[in-house]
C-alpha atoms as a PDB file:
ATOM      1  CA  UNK A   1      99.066 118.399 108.162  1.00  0.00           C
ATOM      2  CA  UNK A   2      95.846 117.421 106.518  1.00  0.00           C
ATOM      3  CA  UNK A   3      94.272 120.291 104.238  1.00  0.00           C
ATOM      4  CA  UNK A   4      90.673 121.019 103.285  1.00  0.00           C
ATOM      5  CA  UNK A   5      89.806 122.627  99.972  1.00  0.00           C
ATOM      6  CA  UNK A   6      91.516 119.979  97.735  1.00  0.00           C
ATOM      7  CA  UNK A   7      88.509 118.085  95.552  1.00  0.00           C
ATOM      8  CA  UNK A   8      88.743 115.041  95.273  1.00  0.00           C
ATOM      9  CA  UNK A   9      89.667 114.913  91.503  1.00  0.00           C
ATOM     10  CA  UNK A  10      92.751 117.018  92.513  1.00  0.00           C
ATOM     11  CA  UNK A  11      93.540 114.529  94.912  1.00  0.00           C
ATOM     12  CA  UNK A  12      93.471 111.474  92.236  1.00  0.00           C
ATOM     13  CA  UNK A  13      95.100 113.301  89.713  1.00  0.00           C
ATOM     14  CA  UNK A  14      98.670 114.604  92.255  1.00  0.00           C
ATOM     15  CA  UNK A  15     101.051 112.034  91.298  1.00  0.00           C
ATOM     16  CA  UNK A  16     102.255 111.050  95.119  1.00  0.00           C
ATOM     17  CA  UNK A  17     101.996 107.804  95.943  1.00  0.00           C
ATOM     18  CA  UNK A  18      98.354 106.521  97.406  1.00  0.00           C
ATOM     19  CA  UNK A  19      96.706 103.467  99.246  1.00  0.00           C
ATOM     20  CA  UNK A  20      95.003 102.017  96.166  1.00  0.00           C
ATOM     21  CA  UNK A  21      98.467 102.317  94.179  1.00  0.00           C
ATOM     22  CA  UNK A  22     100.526 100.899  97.082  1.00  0.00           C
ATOM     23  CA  UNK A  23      98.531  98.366  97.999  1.00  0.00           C
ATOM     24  CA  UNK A  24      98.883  96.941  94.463  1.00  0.00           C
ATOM     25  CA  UNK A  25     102.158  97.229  94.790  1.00  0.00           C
ATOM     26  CA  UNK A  26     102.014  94.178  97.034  1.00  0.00           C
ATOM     27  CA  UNK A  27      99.009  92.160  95.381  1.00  0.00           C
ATOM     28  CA  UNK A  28      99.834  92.761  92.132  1.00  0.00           C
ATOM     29  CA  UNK A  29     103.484  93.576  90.913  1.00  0.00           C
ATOM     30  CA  UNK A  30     105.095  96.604  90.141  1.00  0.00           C
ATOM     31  CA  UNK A  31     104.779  96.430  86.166  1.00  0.00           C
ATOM     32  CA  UNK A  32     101.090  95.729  86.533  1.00  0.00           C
ATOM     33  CA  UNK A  33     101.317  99.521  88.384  1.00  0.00           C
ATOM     34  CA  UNK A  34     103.747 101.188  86.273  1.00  0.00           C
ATOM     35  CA  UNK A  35     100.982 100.133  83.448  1.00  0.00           C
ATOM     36  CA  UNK A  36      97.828 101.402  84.879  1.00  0.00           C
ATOM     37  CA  UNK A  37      99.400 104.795  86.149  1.00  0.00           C
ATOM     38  CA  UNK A  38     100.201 105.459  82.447  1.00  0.00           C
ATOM     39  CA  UNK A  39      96.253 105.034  81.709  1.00  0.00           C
ATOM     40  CA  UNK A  40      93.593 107.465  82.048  1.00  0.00           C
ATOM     41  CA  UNK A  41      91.305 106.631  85.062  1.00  0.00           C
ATOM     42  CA  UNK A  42      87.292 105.482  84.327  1.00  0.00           C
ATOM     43  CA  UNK A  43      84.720 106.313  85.928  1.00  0.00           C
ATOM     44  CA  UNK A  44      82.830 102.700  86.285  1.00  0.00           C
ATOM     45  CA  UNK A  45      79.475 103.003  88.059  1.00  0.00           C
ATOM     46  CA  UNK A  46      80.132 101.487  91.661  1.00  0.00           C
ATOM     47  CA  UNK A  47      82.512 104.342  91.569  1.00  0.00           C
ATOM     48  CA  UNK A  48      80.232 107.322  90.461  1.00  0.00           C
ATOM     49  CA  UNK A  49      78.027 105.575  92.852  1.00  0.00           C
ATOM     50  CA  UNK A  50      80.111 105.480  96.018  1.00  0.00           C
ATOM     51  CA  UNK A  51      81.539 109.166  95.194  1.00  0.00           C
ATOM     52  CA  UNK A  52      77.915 110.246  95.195  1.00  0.00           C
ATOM     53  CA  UNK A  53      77.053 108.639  98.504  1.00  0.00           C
ATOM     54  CA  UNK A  54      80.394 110.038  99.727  1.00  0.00           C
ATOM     55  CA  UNK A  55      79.476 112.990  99.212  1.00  0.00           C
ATOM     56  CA  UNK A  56      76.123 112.836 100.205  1.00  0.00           C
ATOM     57  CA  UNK A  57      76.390 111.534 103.397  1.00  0.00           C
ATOM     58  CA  UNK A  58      79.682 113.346 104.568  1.00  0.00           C
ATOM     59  CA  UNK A  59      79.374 116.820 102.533  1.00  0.00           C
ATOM     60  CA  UNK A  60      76.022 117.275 102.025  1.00  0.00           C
ATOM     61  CA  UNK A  61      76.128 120.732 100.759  1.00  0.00           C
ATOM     62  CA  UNK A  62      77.786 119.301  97.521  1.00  0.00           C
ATOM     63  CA  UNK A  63      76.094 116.641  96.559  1.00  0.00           C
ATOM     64  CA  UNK A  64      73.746 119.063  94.521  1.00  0.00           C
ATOM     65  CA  UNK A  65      76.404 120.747  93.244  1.00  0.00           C
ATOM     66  CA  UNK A  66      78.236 117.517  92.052  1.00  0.00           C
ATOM     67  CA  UNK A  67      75.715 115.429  91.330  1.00  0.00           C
ATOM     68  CA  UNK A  68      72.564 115.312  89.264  1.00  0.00           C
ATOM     69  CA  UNK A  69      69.478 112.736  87.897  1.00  0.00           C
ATOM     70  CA  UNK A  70      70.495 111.837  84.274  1.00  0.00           C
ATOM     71  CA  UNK A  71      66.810 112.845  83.125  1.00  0.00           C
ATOM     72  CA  UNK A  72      64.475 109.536  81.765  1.00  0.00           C
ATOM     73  CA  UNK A  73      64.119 111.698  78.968  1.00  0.00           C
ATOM     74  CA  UNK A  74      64.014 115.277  77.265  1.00  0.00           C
ATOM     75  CA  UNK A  75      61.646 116.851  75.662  1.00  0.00           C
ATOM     76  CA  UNK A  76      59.330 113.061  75.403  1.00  0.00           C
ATOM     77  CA  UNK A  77      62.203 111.924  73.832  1.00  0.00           C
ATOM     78  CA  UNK A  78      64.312 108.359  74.877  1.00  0.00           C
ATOM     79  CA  UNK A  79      67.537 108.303  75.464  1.00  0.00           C
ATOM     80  CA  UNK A  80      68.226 106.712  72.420  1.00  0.00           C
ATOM     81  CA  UNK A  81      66.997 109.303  70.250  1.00  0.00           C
ATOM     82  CA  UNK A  82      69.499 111.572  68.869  1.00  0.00           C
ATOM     83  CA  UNK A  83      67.772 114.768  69.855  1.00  0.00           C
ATOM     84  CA  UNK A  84      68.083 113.248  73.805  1.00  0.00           C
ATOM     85  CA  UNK A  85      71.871 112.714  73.104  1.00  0.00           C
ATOM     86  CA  UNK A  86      72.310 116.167  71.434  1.00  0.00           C
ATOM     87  CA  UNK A  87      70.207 117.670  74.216  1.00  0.00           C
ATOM     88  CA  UNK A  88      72.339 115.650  77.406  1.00  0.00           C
ATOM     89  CA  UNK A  89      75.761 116.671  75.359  1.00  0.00           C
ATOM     90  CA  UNK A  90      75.079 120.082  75.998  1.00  0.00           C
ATOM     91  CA  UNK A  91      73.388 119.563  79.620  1.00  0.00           C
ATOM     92  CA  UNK A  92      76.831 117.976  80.348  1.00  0.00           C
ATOM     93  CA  UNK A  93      79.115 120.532  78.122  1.00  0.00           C
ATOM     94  CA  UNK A  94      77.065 123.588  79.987  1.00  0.00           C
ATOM     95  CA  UNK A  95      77.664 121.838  84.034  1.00  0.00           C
ATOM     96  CA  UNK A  96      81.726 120.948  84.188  1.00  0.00           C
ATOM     97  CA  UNK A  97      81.471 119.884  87.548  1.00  0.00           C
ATOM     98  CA  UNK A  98      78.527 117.524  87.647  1.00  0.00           C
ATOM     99  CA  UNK A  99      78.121 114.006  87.194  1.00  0.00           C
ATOM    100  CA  UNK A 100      74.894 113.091  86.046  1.00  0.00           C
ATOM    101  CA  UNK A 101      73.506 109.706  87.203  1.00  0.00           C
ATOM    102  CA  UNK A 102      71.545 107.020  85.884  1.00  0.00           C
ATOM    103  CA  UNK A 103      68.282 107.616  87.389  1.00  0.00           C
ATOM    104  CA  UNK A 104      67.731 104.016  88.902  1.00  0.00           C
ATOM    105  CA  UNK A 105      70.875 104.645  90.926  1.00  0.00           C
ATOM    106  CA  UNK A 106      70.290 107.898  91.586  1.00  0.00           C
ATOM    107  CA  UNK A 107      67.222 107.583  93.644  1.00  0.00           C
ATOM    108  CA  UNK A 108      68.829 104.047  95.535  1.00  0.00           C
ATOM    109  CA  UNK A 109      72.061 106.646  96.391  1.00  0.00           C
ATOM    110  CA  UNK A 110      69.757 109.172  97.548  1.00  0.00           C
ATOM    111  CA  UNK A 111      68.524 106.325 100.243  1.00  0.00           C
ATOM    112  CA  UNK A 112      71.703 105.203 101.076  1.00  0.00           C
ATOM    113  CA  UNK A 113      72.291 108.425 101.915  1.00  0.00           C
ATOM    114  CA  UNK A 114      69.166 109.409 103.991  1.00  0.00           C
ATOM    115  CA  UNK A 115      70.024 105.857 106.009  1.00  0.00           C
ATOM    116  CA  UNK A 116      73.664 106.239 107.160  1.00  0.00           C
ATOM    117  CA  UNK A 117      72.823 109.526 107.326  1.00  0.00           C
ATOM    118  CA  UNK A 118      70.795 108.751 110.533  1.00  0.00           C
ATOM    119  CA  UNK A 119      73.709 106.648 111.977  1.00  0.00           C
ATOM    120  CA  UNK A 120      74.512 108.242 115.963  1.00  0.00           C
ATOM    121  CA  UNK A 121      78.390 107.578 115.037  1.00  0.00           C
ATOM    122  CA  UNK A 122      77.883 109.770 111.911  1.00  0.00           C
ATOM    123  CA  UNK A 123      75.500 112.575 113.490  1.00  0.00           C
ATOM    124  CA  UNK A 124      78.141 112.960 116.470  1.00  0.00           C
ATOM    125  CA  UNK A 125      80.693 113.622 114.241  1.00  0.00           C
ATOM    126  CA  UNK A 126      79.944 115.159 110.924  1.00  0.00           C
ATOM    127  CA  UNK A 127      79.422 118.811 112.950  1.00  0.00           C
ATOM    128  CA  UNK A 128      82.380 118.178 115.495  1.00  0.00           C
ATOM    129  CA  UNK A 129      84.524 121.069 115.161  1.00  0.00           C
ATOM    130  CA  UNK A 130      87.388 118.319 115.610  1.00  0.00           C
ATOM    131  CA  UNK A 131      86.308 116.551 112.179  1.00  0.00           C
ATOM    132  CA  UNK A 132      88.652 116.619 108.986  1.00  0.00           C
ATOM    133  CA  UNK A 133      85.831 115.501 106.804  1.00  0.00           C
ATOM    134  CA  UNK A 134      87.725 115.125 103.051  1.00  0.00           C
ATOM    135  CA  UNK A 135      90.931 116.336 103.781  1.00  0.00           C
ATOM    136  CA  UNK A 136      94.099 115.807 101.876  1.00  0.00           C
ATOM    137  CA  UNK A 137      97.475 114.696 103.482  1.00  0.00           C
ATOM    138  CA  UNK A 138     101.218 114.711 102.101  1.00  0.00           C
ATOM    139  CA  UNK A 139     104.096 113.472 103.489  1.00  0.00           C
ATOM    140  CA  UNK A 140     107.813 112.183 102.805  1.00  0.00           C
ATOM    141  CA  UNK A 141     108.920 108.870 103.758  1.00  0.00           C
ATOM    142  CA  UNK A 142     112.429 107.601 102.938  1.00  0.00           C
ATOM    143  CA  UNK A 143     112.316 110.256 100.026  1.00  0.00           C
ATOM    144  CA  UNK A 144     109.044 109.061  98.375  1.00  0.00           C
ATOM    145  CA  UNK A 145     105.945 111.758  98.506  1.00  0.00           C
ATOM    146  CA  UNK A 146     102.768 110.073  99.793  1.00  0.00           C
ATOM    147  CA  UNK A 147      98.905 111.025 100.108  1.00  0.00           C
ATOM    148  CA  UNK A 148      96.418 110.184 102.560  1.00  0.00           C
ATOM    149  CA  UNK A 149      92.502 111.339 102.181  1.00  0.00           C
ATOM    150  CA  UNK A 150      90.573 109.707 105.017  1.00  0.00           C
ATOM    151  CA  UNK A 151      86.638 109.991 104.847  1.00  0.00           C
ATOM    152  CA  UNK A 152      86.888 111.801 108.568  1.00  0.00           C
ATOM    153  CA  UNK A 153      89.536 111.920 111.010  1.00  0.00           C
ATOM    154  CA  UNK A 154      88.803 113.893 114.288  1.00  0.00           C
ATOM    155  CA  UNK A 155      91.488 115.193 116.101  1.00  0.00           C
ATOM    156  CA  UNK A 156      90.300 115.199 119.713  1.00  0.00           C
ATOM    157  CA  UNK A 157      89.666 111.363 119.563  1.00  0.00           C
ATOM    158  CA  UNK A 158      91.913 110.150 117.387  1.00  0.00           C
ATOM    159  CA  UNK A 159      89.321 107.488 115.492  1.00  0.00           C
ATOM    160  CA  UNK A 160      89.661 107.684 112.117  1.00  0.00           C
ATOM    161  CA  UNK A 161      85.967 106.919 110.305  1.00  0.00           C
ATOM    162  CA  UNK A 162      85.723 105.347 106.447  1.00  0.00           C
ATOM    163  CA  UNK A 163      82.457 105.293 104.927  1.00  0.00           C
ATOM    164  CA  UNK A 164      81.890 101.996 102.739  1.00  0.00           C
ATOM    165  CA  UNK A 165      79.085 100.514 100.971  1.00  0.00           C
ATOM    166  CA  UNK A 166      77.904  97.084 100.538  1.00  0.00           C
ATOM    167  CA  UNK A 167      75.868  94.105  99.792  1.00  0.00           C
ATOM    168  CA  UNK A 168      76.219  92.395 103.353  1.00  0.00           C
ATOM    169  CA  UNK A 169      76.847  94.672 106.581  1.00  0.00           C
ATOM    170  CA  UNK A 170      76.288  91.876 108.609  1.00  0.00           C
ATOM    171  CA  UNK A 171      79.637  90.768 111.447  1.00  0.00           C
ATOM    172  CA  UNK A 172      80.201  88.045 108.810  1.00  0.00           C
ATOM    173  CA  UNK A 173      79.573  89.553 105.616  1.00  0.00           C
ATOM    174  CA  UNK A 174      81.895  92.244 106.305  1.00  0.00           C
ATOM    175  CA  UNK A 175      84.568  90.134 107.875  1.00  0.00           C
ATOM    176  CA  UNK A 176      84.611  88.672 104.360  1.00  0.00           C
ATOM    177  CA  UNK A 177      84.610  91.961 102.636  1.00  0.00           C
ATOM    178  CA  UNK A 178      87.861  93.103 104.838  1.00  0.00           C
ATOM    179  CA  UNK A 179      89.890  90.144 103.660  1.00  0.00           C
ATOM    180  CA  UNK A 180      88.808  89.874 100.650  1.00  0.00           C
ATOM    181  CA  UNK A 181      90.070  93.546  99.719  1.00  0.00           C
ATOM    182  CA  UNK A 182      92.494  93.517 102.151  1.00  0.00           C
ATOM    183  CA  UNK A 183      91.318  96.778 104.156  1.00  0.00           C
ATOM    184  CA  UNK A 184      93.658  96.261 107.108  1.00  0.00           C
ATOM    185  CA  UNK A 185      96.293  97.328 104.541  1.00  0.00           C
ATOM    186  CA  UNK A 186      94.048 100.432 104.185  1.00  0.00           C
ATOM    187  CA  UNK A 187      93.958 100.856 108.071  1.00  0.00           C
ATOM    188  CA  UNK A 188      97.353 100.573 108.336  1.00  0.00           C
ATOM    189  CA  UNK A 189      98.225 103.231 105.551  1.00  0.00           C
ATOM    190  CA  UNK A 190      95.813 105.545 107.180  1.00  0.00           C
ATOM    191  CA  UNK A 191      97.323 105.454 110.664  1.00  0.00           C
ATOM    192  CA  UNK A 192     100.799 105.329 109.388  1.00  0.00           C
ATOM    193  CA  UNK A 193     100.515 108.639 106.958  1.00  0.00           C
ATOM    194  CA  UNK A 194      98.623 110.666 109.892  1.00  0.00           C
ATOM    195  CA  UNK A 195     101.552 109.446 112.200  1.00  0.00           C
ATOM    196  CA  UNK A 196     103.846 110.527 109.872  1.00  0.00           C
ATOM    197  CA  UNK A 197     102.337 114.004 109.784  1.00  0.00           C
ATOM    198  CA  UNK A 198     102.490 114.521 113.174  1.00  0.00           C
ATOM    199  CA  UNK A 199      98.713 113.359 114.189  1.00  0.00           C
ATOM    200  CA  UNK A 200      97.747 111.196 116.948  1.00  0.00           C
ATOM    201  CA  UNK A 201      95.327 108.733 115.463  1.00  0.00           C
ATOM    202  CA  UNK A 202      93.868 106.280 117.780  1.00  0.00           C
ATOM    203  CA  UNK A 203      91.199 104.122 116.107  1.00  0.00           C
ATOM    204  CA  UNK A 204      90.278 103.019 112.935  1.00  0.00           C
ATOM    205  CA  UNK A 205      86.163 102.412 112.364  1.00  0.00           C
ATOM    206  CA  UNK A 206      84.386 101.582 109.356  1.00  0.00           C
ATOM    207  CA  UNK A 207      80.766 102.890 108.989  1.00  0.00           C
ATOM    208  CA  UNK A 208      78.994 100.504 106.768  1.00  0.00           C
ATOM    209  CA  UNK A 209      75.679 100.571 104.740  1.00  0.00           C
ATOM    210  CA  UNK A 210      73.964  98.352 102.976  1.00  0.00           C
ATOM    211  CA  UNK A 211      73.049  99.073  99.061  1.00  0.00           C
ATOM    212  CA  UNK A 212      70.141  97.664  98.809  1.00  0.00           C
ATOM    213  CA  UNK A 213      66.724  97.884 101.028  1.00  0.00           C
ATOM    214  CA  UNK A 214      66.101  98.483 103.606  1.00  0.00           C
ATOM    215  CA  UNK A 215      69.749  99.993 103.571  1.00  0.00           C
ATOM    216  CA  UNK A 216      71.212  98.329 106.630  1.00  0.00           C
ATOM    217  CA  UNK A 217      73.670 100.610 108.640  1.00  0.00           C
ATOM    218  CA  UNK A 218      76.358  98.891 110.895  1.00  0.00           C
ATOM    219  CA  UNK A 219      79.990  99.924 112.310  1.00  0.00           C
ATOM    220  CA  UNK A 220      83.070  98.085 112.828  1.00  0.00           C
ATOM    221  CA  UNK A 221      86.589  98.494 114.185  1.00  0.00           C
ATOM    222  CA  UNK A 222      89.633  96.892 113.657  1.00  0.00           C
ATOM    223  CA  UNK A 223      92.283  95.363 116.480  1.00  0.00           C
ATOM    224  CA  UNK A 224      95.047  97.261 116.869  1.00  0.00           C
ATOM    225  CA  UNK A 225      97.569  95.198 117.086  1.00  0.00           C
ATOM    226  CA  UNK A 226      96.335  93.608 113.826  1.00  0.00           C
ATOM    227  CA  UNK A 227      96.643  96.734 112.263  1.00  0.00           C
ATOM    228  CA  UNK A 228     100.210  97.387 113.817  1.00  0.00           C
ATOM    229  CA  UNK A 229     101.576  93.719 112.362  1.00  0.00           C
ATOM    230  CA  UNK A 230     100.115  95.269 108.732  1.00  0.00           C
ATOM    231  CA  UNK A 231     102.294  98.581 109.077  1.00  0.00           C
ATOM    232  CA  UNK A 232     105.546  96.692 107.347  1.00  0.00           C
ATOM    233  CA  UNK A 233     103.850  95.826 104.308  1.00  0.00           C
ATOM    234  CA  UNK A 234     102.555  99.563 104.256  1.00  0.00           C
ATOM    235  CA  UNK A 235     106.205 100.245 104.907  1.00  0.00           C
ATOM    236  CA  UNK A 236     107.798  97.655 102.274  1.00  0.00           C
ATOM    237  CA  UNK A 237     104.939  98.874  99.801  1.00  0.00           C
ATOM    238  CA  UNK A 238     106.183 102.340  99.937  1.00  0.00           C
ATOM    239  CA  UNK A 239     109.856 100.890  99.829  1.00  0.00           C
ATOM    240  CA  UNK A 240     109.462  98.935  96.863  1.00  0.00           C
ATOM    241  CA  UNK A 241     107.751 102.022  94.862  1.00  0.00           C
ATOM    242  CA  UNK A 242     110.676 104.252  95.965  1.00  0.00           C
ATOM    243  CA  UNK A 243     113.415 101.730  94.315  1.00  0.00           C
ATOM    244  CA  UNK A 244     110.872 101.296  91.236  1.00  0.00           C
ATOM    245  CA  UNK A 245     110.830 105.138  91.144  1.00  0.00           C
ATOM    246  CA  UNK A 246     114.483 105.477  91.008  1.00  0.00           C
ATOM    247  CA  UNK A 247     116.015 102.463  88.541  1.00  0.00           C
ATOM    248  CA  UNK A 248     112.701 102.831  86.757  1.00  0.00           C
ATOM    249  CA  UNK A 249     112.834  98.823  86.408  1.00  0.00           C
ATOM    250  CA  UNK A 250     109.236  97.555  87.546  1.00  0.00           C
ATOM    251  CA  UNK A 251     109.201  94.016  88.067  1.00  0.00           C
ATOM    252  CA  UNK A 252     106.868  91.496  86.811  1.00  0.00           C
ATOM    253  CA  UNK A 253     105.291  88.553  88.308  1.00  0.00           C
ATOM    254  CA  UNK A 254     108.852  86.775  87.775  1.00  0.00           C
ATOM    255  CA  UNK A 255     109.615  83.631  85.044  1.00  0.00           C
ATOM    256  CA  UNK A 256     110.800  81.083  87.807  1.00  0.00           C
ATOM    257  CA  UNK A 257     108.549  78.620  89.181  1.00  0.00           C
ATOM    258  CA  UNK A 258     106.995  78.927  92.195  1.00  0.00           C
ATOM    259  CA  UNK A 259     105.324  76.590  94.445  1.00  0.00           C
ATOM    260  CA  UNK A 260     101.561  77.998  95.237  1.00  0.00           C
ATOM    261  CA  UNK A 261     101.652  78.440  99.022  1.00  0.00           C
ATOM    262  CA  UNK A 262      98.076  76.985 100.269  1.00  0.00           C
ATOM    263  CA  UNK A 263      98.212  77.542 104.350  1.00  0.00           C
ATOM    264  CA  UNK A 264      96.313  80.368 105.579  1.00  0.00           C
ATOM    265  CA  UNK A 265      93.360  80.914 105.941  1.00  0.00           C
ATOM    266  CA  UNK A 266      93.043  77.438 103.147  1.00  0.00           C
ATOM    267  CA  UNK A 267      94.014  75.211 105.223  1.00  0.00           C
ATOM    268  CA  UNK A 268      95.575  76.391 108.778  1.00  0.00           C
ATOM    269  CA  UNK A 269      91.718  78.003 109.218  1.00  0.00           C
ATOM    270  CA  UNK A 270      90.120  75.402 107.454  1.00  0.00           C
ATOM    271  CA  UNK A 271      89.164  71.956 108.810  1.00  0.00           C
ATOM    272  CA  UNK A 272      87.503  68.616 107.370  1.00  0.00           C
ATOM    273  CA  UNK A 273      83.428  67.963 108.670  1.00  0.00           C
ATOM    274  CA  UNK A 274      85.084  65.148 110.531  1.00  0.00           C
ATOM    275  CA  UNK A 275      87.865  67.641 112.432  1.00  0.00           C
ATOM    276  CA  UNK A 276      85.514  70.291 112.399  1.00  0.00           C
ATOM    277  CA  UNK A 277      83.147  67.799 114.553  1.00  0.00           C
ATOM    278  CA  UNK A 278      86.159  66.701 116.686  1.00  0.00           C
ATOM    279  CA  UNK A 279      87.020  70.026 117.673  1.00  0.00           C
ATOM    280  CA  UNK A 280      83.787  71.812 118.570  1.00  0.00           C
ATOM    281  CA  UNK A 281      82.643  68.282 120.497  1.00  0.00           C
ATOM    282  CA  UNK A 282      80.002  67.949 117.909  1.00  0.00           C
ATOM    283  CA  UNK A 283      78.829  64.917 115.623  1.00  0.00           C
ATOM    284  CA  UNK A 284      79.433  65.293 112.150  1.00  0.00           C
ATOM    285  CA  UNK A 285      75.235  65.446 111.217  1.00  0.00           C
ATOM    286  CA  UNK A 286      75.115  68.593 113.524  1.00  0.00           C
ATOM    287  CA  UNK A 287      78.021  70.061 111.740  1.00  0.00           C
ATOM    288  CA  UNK A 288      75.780  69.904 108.036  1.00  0.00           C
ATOM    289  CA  UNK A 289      73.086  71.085 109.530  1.00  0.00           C
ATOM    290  CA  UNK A 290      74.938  74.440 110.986  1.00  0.00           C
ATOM    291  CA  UNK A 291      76.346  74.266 107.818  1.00  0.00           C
ATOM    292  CA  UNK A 292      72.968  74.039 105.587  1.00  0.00           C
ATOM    293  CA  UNK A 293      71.242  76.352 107.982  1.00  0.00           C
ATOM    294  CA  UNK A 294      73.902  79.238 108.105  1.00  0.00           C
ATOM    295  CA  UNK A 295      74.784  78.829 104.698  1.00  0.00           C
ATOM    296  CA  UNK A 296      78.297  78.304 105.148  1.00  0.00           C
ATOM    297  CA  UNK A 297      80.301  77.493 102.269  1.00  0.00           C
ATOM    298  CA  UNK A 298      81.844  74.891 101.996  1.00  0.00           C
ATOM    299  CA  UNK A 299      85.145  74.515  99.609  1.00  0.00           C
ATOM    300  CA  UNK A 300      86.825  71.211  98.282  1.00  0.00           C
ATOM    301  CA  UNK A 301      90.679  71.791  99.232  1.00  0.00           C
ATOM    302  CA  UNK A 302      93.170  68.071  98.244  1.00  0.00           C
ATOM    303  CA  UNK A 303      90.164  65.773  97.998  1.00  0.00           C
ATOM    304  CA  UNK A 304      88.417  66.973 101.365  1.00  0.00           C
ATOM    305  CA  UNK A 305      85.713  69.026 102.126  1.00  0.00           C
ATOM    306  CA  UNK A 306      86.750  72.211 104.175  1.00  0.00           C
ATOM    307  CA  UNK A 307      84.920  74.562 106.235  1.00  0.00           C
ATOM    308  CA  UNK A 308      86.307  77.793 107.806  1.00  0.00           C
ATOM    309  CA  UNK A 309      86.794  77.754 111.622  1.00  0.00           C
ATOM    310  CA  UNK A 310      85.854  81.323 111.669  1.00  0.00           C
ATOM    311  CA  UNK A 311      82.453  80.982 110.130  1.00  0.00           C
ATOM    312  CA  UNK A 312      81.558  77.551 111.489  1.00  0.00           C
ATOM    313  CA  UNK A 313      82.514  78.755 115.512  1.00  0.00           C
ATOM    314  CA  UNK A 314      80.276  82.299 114.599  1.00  0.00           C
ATOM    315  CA  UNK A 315      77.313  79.969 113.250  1.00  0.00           C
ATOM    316  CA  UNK A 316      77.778  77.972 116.278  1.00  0.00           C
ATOM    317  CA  UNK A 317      77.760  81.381 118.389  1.00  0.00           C
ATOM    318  CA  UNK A 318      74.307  82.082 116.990  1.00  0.00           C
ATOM    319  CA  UNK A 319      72.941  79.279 117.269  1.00  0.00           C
ATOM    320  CA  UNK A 320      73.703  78.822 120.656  1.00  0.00           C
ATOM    321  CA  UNK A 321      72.626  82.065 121.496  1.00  0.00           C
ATOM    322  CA  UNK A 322      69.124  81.514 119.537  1.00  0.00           C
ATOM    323  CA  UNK A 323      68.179  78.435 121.647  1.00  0.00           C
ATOM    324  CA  UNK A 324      69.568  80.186 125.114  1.00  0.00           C
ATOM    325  CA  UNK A 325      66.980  83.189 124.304  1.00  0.00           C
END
């Protein structure tokens, strides 16, 4: 059953087996893992960041209580005095529990915030007496111990809600930001830990926000049967750990030679101007000038210039859509 009370430091610290570290079980290797796990975890900035607007935006009541303006300067004196440092040693020695913030990206956060904040999918279901908003989840599979902590997970509906940040919450920029850090494999986790603990999750929906002005809100969803064909490299993921766990061997990238695999999306997805023209019934000029226009990149791939189908047929979408309004 997912808990409540467990902070989210707690949560990073327990030793079971999470998302982040399974997923890299599969895109890295396993020595890469066994490596990282013995190192103490930083704090880099887009992470302070995105915990602040975490817990701004989801448990508002904390995010005073966690989080606080690194002052521009104490006393009239810069932060790269020695009385400011002596002074901000103690501010930080004398409040455990905060994290004080550059004040730049404080006061961006703080808008991030007050935008998705305003989102109706986020105001229907921060209060809902069916939300698990931060809640920790443990459960056995094939004898390894795994965790689950999803942003919000309501009971009632079964749709299972992660916040995320970034530069381009546009249909396309986002479709990019899914494969490029593979969040299906994050859906499928999600769906396959709450199974596992009994829950009846339904959907999975990313509310997304832009971090920069004017702090663009959108939400997406993923197909479920894309998600389902993901569950056995959750499943192999966990497998693979379990073995590591128990020889304590953790592989390496391997010393034989392999032949780089270039089909999808590199090729398969990708066509030529000339194909790409062929197969949308278009001339080839049109095709650069969807491509100039949309800014659509465009990638060399064994002497021929590529373009994915994806973004080409969504330009085309638009387009066509522009000129019938």
């Amino acid at each position: 059953m997912l808990r409540k009370g467990i902070s989210n430091e707690a949560y990073h610290a327990d030793p079971a087996l999470g998302r982040s570290v399974a997923q890299k079980m599969r895109t890295s290797c396993p020595q890469r893992v066994k490596y990282e796990m013995g190192k103490p975890s930083v704090s880099s900035p887009p992470l302070v960041n995105g915990s602040m607007i975490h817990s701004g935006a989801l448990e508002p009541h904390k995010l005073d209580e966690e989080f606080q303006c690194k002052p521009l300067e104490i006393d009239g004196k810069s932060p790269r005095t020695n009385p400011y440092k002596e002074t901000f040693a103690k501010m930080e020695a004398d409040n455990p529990g905060v994290t004080f913030v550059p004040h730049g990206d404080y006061y961006n956060n703080k808008e991030v915030i007050a935008s998705v904040s305003e989102h109706p999918l986020l105001k229907q279901y921060l209060y809902d007496p069916d939300s698990k908003i931060e809640h920790t989840g443990f459960f056995e599979f094939e004898g390894v111990t795994c965790k689950v902590r999803p942003d919000l997970y309501n009971t009632r509906t079964g749709m299972v809600l992660d916040l995320k940040t970034t530069q381009d919450g546009s249909e396309r920029g986002f479709a990019i930001s899914v494969r490029t850090y593979n969040y299906l494999f994050q859906a499928a986790w999600y769906m396959t830990a709450l199974r596992q603990m009994g829950e009846r999750p339904k959907e999975f929906v990313f509310l997304v926000v832009e971090k920069t002005a004017p702090y663009l809100t959108s939400c997406y969803t993923l197909d479920n049967n894309d998600i389902e064909r993901e569950v056995p490299n959750v499943i192999d993921a966990i497998r693979l750990y379990g073995e590591c766990l128990k020889t304590d061997v953790w592989p390496g990238y391997g010393d034989d030679i392999k032949t780089l695999n270039l089909g999808t999306p590199y090729t398969e997805n990708r066509l030529s101007i000339s194909a790409l023209g062929r197969k949308f019934g278009v001339s080839r000029s049109y095709v650069y000038t969807i491509i100039k226009k949309h800014d659509i990149e465009v990638r060399k791939i064994r002497n021929r210039q590529t373009v994915s189908m994806f973004e080409f047929s969504n330009a085309l979408r638009w387009e066509n859509t522009g000129k019938a309004a």
